[in-house]
N, C-alpha and C. Protein backbone atom coordinates (compact mmCIF):
# COMPACT_ATOMS: atom_id res chain seq x y z
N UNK A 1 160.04 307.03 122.22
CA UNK A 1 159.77 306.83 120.82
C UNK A 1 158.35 306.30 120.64
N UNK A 2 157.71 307.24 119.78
CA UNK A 2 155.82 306.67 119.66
C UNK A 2 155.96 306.08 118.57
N UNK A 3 155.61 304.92 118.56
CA UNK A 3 155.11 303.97 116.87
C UNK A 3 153.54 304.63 116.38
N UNK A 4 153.21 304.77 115.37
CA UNK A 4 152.16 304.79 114.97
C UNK A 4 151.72 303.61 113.88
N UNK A 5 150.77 303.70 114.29
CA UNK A 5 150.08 302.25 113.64
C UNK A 5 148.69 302.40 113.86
N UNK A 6 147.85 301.63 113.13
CA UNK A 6 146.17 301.73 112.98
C UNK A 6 145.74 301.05 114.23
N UNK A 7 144.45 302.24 114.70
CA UNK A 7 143.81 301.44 115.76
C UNK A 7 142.45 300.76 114.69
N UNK A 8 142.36 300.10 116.30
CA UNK A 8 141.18 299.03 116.25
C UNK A 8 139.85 299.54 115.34
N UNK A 9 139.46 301.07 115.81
CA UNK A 9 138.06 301.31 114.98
C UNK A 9 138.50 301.92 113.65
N UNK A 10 139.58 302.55 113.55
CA UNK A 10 140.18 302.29 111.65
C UNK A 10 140.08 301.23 111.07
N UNK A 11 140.61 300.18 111.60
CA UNK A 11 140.69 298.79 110.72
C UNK A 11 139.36 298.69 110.95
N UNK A 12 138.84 298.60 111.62
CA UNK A 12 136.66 297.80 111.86
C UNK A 12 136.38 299.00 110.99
N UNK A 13 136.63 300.08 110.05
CA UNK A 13 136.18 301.05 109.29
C UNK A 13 136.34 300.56 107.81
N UNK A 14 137.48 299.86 107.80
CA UNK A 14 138.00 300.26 106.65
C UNK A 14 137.88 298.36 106.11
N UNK A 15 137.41 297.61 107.04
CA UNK A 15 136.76 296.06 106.86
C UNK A 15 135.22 296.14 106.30
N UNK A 16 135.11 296.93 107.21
CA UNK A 16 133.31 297.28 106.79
C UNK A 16 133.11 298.25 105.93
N UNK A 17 133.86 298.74 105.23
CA UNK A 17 133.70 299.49 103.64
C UNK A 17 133.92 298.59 102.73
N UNK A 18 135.17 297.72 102.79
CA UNK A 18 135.23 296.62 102.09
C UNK A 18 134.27 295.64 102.04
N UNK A 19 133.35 295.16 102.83
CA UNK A 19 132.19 293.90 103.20
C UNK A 19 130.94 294.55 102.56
N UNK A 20 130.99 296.26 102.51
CA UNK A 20 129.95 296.49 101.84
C UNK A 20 129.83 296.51 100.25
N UNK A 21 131.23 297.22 100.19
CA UNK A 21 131.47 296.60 98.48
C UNK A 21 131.52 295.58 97.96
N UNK A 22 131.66 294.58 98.48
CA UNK A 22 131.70 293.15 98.36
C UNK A 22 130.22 292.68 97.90
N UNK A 23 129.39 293.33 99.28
CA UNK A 23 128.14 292.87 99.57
C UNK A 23 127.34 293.43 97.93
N UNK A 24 127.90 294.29 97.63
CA UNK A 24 127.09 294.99 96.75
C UNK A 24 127.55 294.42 95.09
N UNK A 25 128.96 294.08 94.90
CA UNK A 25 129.54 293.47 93.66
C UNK A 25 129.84 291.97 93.62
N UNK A 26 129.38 291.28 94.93
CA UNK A 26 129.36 289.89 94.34
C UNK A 26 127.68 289.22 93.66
N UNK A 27 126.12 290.23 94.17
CA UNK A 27 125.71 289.64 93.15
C UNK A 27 125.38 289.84 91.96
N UNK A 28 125.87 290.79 91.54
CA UNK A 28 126.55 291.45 90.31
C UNK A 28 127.14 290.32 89.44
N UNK A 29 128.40 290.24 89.99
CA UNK A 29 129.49 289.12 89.11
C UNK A 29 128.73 287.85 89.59
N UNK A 30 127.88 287.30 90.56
CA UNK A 30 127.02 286.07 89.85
C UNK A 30 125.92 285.98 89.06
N UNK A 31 125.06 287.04 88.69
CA UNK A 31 124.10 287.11 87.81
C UNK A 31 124.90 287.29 86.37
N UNK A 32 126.28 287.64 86.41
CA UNK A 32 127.10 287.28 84.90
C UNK A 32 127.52 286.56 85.08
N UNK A 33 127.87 285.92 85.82
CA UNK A 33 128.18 284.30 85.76
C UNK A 33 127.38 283.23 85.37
N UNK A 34 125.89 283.27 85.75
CA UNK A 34 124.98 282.56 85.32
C UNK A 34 124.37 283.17 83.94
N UNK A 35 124.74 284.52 83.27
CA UNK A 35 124.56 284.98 82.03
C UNK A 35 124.94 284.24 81.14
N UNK A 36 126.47 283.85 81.71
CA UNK A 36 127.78 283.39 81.24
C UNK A 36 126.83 281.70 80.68
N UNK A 37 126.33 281.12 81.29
CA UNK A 37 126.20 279.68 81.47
C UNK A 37 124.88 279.94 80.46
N UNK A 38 124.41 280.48 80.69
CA UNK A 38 123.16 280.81 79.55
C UNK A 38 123.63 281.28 77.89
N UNK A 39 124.35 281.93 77.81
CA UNK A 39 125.16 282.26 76.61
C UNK A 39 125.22 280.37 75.97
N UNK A 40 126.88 280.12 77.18
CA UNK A 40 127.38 278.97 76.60
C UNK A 40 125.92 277.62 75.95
N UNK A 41 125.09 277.65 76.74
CA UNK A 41 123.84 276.67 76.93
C UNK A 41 123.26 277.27 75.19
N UNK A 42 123.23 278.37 74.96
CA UNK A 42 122.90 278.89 73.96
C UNK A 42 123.64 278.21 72.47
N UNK A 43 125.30 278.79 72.40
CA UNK A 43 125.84 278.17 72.01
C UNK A 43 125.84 276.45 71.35
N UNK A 44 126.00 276.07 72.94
CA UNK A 44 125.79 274.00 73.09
C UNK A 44 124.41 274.08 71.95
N UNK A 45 123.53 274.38 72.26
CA UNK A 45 122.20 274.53 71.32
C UNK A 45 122.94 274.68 69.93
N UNK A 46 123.07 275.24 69.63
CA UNK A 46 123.32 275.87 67.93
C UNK A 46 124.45 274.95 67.42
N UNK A 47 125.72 274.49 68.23
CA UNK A 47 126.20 273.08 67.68
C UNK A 47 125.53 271.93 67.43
N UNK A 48 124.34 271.50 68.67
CA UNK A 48 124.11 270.29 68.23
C UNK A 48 123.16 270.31 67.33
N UNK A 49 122.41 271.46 67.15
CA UNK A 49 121.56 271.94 66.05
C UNK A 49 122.04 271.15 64.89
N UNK A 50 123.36 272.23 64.91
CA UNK A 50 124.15 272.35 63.25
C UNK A 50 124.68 270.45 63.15
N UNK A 51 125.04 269.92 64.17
CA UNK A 51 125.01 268.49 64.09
C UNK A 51 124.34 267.40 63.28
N UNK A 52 123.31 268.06 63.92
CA UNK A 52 121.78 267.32 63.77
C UNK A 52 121.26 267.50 62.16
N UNK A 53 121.62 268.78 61.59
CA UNK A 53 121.33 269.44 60.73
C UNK A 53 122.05 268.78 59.46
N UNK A 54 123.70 268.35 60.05
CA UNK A 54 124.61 267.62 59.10
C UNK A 54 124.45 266.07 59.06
N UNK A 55 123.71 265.48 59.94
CA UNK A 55 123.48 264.62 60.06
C UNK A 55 122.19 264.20 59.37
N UNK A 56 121.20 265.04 59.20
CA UNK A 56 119.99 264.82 58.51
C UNK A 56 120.65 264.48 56.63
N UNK A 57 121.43 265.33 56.51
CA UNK A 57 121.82 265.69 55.23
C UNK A 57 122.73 264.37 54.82
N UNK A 58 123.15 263.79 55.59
CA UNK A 58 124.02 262.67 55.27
C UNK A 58 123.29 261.73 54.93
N UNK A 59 122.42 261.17 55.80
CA UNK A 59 121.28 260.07 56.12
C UNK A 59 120.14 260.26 55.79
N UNK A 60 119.50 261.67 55.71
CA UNK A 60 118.38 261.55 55.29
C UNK A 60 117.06 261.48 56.15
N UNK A 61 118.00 261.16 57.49
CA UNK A 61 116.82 261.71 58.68
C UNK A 61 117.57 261.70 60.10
N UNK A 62 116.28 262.06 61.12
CA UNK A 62 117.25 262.80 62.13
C UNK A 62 117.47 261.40 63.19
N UNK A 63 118.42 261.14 63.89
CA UNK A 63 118.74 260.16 64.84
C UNK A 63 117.79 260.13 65.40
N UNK A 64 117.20 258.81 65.79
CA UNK A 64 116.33 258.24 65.99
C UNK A 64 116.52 258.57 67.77
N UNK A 65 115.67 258.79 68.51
CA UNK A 65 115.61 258.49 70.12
C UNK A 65 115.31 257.85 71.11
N UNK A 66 115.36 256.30 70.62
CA UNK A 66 114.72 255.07 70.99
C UNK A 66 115.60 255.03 72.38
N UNK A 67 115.11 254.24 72.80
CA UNK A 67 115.69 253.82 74.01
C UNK A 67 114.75 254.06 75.83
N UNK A 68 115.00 252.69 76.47
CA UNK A 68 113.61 253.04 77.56
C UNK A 68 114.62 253.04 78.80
N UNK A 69 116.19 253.55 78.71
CA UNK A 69 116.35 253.47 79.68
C UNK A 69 116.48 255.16 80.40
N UNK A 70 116.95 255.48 81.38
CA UNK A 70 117.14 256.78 81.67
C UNK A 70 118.41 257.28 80.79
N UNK A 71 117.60 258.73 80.57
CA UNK A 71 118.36 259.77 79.40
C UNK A 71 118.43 258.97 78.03
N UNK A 72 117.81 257.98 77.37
CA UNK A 72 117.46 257.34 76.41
C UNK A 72 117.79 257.86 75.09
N UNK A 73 117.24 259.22 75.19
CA UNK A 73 117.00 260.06 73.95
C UNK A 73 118.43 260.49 73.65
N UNK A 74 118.72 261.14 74.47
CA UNK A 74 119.99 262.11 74.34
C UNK A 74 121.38 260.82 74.44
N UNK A 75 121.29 259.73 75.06
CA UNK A 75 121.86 258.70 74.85
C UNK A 75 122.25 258.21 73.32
N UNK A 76 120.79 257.90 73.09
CA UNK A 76 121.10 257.26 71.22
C UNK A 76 121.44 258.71 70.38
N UNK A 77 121.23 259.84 70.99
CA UNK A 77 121.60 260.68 69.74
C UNK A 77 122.97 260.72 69.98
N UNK A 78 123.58 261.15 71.11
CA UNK A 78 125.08 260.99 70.99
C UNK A 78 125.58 259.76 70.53
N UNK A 79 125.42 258.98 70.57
CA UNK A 79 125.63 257.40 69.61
C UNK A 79 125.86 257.74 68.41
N UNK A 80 124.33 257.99 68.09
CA UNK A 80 123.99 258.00 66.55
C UNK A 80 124.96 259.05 65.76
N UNK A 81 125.28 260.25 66.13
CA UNK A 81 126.29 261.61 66.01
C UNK A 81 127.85 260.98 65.88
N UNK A 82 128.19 259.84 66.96
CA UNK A 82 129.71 259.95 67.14
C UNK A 82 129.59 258.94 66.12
N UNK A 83 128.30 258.01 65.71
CA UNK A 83 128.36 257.31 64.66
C UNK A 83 128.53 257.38 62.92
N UNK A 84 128.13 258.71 63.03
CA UNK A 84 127.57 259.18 61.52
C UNK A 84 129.25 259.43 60.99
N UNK A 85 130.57 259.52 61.50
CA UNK A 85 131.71 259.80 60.87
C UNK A 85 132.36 258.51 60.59
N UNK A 86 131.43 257.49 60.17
CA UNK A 86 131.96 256.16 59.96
C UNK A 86 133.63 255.41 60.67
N UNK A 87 133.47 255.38 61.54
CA UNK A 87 134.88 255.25 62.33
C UNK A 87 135.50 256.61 62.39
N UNK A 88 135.63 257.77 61.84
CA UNK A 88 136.13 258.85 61.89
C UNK A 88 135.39 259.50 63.27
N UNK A 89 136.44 260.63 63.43
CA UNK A 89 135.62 261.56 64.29
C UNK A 89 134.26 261.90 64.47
N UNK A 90 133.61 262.17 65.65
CA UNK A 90 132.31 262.55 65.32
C UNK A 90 131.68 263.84 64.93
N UNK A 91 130.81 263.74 65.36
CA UNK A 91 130.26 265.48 64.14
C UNK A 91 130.77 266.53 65.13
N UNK A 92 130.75 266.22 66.24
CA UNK A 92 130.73 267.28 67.22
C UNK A 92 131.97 267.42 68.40
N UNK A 93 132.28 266.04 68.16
CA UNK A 93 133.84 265.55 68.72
C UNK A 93 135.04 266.73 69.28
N UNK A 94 135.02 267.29 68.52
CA UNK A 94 136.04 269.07 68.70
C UNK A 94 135.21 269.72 69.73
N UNK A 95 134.11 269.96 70.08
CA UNK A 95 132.96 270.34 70.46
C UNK A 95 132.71 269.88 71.83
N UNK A 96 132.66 268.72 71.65
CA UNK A 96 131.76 268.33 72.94
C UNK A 96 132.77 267.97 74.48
N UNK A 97 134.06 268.41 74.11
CA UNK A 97 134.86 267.95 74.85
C UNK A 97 134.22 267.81 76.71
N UNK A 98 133.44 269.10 77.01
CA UNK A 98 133.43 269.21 78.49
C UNK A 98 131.57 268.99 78.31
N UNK A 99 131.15 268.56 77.43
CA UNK A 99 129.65 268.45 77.47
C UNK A 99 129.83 267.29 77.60
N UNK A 100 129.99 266.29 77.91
CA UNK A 100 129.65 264.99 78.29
C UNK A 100 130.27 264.35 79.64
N UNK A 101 128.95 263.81 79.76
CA UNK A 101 129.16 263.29 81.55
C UNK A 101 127.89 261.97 81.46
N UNK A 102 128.26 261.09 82.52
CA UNK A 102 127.42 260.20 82.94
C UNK A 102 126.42 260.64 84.22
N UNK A 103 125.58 261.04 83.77
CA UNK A 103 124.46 262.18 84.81
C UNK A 103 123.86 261.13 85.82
N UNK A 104 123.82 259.58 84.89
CA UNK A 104 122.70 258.66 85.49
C UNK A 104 123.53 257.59 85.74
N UNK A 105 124.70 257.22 86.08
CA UNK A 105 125.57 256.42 86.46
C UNK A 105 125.55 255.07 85.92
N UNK A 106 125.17 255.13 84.48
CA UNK A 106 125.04 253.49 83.96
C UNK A 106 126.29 253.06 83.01
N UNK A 107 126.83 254.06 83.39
CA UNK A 107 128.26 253.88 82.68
C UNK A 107 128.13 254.43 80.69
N UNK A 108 127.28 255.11 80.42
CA UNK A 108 126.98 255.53 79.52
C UNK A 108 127.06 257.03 79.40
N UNK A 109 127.74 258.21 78.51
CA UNK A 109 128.29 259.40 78.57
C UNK A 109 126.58 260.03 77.87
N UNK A 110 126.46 260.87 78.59
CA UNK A 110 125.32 261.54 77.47
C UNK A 110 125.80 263.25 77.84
N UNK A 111 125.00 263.70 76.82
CA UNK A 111 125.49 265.78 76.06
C UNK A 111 124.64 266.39 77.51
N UNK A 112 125.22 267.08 78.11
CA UNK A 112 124.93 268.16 79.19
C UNK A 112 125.42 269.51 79.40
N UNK A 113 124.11 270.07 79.78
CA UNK A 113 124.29 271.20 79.96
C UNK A 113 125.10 271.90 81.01
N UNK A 114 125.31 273.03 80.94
CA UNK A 114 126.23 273.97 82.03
C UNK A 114 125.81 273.88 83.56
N UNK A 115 124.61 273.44 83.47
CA UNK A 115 124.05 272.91 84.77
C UNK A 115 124.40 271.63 85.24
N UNK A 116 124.79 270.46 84.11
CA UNK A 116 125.66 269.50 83.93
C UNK A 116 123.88 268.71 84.25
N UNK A 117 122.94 269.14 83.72
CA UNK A 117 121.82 267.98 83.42
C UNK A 117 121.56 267.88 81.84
N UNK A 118 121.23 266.91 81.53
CA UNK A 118 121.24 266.62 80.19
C UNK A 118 120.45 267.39 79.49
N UNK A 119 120.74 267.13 78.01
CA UNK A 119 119.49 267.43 76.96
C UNK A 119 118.92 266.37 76.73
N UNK A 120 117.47 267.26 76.46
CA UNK A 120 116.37 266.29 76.44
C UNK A 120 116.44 265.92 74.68
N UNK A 121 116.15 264.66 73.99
CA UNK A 121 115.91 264.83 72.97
C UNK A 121 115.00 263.97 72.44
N UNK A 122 114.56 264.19 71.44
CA UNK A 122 113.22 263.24 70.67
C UNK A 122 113.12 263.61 69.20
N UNK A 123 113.04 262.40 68.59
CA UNK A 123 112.86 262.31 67.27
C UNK A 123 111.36 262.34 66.96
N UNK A 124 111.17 263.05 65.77
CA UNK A 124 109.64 262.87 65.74
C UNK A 124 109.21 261.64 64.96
N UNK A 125 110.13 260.41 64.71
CA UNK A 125 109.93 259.38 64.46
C UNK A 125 109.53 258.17 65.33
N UNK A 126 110.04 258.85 66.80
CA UNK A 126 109.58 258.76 68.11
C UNK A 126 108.89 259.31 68.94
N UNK A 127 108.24 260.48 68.54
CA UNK A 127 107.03 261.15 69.40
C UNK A 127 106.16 259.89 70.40
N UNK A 128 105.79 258.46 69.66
CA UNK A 128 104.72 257.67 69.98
C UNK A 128 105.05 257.28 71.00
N UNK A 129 106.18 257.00 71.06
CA UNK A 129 107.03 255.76 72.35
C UNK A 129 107.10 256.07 73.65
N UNK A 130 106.43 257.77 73.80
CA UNK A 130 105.98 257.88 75.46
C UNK A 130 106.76 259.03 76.33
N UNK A 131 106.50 258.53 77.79
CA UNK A 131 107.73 258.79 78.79
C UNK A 131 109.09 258.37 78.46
N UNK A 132 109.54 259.25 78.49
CA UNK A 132 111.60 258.78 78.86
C UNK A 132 111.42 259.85 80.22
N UNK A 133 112.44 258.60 80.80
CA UNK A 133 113.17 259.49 81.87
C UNK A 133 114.66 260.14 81.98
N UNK A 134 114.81 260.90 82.53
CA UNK A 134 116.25 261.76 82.52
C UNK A 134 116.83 262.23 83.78
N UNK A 135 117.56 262.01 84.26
CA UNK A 135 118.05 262.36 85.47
C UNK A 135 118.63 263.66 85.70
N UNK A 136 117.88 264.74 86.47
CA UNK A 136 118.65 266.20 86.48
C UNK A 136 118.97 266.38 88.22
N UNK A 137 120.06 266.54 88.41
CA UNK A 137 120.77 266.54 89.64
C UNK A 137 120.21 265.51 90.83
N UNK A 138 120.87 264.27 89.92
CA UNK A 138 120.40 263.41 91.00
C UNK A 138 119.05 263.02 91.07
N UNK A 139 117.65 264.07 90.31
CA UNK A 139 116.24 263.38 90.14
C UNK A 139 116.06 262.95 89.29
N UNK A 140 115.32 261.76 89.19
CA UNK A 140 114.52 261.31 87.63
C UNK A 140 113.44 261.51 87.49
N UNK A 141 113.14 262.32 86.58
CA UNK A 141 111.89 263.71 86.20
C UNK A 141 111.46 262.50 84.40
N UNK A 142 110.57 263.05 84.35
CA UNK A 142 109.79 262.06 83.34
C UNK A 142 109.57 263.02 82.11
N UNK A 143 110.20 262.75 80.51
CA UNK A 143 109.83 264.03 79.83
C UNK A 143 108.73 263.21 79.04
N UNK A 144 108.22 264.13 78.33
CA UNK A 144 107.47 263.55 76.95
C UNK A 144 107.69 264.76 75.91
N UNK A 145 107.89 264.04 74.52
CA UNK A 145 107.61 264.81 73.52
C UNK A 145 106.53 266.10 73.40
N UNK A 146 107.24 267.40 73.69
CA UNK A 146 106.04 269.03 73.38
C UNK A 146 105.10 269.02 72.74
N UNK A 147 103.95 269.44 73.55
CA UNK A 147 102.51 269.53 72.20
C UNK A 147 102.25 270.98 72.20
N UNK A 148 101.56 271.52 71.05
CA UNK A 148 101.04 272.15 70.73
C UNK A 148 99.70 271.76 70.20
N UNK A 149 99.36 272.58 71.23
CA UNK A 149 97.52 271.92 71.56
C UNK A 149 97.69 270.17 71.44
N UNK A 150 97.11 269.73 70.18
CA UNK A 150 96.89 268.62 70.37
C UNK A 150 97.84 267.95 69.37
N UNK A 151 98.79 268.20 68.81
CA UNK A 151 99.63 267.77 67.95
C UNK A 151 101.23 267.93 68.62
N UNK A 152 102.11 267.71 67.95
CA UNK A 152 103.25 267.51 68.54
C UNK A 152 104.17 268.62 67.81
N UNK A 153 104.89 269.47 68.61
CA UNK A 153 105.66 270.33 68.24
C UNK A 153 106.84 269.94 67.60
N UNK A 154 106.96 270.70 66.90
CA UNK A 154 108.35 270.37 65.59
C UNK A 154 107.51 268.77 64.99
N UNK A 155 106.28 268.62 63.94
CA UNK A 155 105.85 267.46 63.29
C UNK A 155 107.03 266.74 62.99
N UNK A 156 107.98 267.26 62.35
CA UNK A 156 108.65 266.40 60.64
C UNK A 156 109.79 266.08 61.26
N UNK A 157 110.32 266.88 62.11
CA UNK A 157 111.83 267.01 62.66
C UNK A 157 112.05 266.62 64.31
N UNK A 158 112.85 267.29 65.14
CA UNK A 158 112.72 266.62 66.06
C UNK A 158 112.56 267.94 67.40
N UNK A 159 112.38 267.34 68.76
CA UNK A 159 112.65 268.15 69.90
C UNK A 159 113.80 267.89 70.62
N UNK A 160 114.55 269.35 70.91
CA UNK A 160 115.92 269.28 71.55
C UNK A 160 115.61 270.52 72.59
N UNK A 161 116.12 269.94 74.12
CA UNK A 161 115.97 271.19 74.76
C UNK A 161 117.33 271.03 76.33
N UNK A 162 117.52 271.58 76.78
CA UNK A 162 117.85 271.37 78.11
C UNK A 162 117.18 272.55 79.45
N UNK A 163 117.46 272.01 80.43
CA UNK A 163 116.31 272.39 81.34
C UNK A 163 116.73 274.02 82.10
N UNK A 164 117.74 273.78 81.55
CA UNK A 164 118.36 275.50 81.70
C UNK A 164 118.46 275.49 83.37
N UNK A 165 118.77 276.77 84.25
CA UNK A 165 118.97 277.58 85.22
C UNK A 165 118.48 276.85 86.15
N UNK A 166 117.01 276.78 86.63
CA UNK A 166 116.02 276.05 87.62
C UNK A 166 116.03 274.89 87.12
N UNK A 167 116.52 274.23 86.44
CA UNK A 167 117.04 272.68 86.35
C UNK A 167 115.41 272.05 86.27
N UNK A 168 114.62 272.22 86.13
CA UNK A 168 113.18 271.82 86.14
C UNK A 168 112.85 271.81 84.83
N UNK A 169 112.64 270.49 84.12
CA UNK A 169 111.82 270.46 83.25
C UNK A 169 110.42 270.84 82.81
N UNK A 170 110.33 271.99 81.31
CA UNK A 170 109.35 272.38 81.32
C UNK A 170 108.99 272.32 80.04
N UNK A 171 109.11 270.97 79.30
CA UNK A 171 109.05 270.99 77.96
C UNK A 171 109.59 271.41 77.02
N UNK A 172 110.44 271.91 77.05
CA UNK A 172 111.11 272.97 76.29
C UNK A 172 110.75 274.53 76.49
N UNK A 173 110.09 274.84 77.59
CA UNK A 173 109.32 276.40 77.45
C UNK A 173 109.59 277.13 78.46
N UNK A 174 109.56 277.77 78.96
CA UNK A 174 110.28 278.36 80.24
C UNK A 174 111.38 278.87 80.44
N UNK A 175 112.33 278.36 81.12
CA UNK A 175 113.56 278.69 80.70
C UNK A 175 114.44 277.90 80.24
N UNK A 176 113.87 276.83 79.26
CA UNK A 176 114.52 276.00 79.37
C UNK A 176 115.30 276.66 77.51
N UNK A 177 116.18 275.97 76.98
CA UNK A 177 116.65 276.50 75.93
C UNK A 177 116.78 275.30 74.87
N UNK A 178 115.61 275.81 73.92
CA UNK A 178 115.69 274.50 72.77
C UNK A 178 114.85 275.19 71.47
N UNK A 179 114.64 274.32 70.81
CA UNK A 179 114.51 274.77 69.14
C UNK A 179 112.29 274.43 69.20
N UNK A 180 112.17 274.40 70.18
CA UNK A 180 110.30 274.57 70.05
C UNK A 180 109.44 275.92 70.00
N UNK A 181 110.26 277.46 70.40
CA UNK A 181 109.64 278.42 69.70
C UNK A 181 110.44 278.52 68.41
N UNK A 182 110.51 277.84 67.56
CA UNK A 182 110.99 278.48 66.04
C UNK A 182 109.45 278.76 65.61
């Protein structure tokens, strides 16, 4: 009685057709995966926009970004945001469920991106006040308020950005995703 069954260089045939399709559709499905994170980063943008936007309208101006410790900015604005619903919910509360993390371990939650490094933020009531630092994977990188030429981008209102993909701060310009080309 003969069994038949697969030899050795069938299966090493039919492994290595599979390893090549593989080879060829996994970086495929990670360049949409990181599409994916760029979309959402997109998104995160246009909520805290519209936040910021409802928040101007309440108060009359935009949350202030004081603060000299690391992630400072994006610190007092989430404050100032979960603050503006007077003990109620905050503006963004429904929203921000998986955007917040303690990036810089001071026991303080600040808004992050899909890269899980923060947004940068600045009031232009605070342009003057300098360096802030922000911690993006573990580094503390030094931002300052965007110029254009010699003046400060977005005058009246404020700068919001996060450092996108390459996690490298670049002012808002690059790849990073924020409201300084309007």
């Amino acid at each position: 009685m003969k069994t038949r069954g697969f030899t050795i260089i069938e299966l090493l045939v039919v492994v290595g057709i599979i390893a090549v399709l593989a080879s060829i559709l996994f970086p495929v499905l990670l360049a949409h995966l990181e599409q994916a994170k760029v979309t959402r980063m997109r998104a995160q943008f246009q909520q805290i926009e519209s936040a910021l936007e409802k928040y101007h309208g309440r108060w009359g101006a935009y949350p202030p970004s004081t603060g000299g410790e690391d992630n400072g900015g994006v610190e007092a604005l989430l404050e100032h945001l979960r603050a503006a619903g007077d003990g109620g919910p905050c503006i963004l509360e429904r929203r921000i469920a998986g955007w917040v993390e303690d990036t810089d371990g001071d026991g303080r939650a600040e808004l992050v991106d899909p890269w899980r490094g923060p947004w940068v933020y600045f009031c232009s009531t605070n342009y003057d006040q300098g360096v802030v630092h922000y911690i993006l994977r573990g580094r503390r990188i030094a931002a300052e308020p965007a110029r254009e030429g010699e003046a400060y981008a977005n005058p009246t209102s404020y700068q919001l950005w996060a450092c996108g993909p390459n996690q490298t701060n670049e002012s808002g310009q690059g790849d990073d995703v924020g409201n300084l080309r309007k």
